[in-house]
C-alpha atoms as a PDB file:
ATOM      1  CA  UNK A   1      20.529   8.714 -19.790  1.00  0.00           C
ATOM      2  CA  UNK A   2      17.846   8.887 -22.034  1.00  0.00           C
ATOM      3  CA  UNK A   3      18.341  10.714 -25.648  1.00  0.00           C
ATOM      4  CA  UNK A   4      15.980  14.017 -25.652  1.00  0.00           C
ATOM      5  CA  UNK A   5      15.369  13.266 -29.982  1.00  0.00           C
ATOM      6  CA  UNK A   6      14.670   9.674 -29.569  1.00  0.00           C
ATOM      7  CA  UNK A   7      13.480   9.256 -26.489  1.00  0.00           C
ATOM      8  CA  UNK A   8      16.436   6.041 -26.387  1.00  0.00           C
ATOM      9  CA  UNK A   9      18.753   4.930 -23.488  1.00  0.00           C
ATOM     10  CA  UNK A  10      21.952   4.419 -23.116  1.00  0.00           C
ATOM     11  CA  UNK A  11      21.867   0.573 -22.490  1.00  0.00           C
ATOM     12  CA  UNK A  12      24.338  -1.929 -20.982  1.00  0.00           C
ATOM     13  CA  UNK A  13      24.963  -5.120 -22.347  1.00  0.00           C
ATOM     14  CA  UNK A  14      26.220  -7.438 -19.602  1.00  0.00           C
ATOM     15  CA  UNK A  15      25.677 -10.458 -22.800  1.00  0.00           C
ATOM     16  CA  UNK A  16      28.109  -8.379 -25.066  1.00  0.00           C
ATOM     17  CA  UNK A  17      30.697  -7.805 -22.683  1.00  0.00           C
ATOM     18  CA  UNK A  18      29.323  -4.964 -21.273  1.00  0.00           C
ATOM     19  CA  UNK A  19      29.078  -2.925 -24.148  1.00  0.00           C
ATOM     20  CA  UNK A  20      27.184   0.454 -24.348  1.00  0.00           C
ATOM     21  CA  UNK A  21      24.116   0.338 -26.908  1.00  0.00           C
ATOM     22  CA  UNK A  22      21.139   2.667 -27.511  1.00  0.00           C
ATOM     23  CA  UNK A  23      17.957   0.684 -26.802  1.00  0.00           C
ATOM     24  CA  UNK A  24      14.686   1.585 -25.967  1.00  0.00           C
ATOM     25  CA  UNK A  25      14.237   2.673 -22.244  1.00  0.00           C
ATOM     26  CA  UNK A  26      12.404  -0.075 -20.166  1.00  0.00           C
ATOM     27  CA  UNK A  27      13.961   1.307 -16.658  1.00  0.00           C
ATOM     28  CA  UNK A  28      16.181  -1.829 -16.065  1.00  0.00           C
ATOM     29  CA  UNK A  29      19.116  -0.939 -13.696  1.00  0.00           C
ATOM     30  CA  UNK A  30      21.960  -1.033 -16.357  1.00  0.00           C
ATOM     31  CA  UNK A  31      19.800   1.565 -18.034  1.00  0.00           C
ATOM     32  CA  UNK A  32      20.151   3.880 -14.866  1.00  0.00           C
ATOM     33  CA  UNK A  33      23.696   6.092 -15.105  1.00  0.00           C
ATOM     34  CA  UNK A  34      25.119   8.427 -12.287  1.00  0.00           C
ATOM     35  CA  UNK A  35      27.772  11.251 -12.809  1.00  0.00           C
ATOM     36  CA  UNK A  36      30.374  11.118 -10.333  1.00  0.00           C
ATOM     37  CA  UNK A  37      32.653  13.887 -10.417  1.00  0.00           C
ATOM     38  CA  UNK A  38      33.833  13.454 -14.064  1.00  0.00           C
ATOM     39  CA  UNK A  39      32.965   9.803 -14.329  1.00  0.00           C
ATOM     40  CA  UNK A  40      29.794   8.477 -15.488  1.00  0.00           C
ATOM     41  CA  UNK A  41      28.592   4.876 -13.544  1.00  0.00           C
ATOM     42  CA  UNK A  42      25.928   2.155 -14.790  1.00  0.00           C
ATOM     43  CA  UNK A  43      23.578   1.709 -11.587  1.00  0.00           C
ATOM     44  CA  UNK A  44      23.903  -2.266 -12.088  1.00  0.00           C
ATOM     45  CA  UNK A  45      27.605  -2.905 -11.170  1.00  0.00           C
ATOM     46  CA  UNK A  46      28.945   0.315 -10.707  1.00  0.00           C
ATOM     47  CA  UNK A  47      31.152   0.189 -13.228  1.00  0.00           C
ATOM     48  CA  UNK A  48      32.606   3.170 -15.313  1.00  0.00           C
ATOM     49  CA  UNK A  49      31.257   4.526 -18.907  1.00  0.00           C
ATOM     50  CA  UNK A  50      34.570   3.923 -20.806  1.00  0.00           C
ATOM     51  CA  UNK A  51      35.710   4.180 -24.972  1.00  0.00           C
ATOM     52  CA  UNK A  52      37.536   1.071 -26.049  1.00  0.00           C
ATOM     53  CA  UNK A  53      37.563   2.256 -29.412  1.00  0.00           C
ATOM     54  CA  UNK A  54      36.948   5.358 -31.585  1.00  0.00           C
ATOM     55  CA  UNK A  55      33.498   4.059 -31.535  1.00  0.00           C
ATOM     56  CA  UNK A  56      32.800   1.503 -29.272  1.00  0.00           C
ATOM     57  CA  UNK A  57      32.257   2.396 -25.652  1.00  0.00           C
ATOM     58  CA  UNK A  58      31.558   0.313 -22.586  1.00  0.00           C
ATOM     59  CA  UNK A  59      31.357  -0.437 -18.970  1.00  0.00           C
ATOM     60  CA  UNK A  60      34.332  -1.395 -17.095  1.00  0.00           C
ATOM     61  CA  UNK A  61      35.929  -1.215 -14.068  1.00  0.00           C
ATOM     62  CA  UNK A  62      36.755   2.296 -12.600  1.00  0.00           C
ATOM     63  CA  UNK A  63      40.741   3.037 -12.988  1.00  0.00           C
ATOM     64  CA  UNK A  64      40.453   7.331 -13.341  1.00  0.00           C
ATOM     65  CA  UNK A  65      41.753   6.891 -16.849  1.00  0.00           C
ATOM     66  CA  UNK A  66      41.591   9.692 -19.553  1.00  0.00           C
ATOM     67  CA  UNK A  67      39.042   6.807 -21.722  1.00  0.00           C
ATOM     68  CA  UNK A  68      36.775   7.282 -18.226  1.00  0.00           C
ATOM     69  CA  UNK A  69      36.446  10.825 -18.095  1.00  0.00           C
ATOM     70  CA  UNK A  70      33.401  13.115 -19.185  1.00  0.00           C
ATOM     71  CA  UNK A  71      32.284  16.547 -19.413  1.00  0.00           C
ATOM     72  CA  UNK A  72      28.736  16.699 -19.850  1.00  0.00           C
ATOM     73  CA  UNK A  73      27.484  20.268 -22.022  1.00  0.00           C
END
């Protein structure tokens, strides 16, 4: 997912614990993201985009939890 403004990605970590970061876009695979349904997945592991925190979000393991889900506008 690349940020229209800043031209960014959304970037996974696998280093930080799989934490979500904006970085700039190189087309690495944890850079790539898929919606599924109402679930957004990182094309490296498959995981699920998922909030931790307020303001931390990350890539974890699917579970169809309410921290997993996404409605994109």
């Amino acid at each position: 997912m690349i940020c229209l403004q800043s031209g960014m990605c959304l970037d996974m970590d696998s280093n930080n614990g799989n934490k979500v970061e904006v970085y700039t876009c190189f087309g690495a695979e944890w850079q790539q993201w898929l919606q599924e349904g109402d679930t957004i997945r990182n094309g490296l592991n498959d995981g699920c985009l998922d909030i931790r925190s307020e303001d931390d979000a990350f890539v974890s393991d699917c579970n169809a939890s309410n921290t997993q889900t996404w409605s994109l506008n």
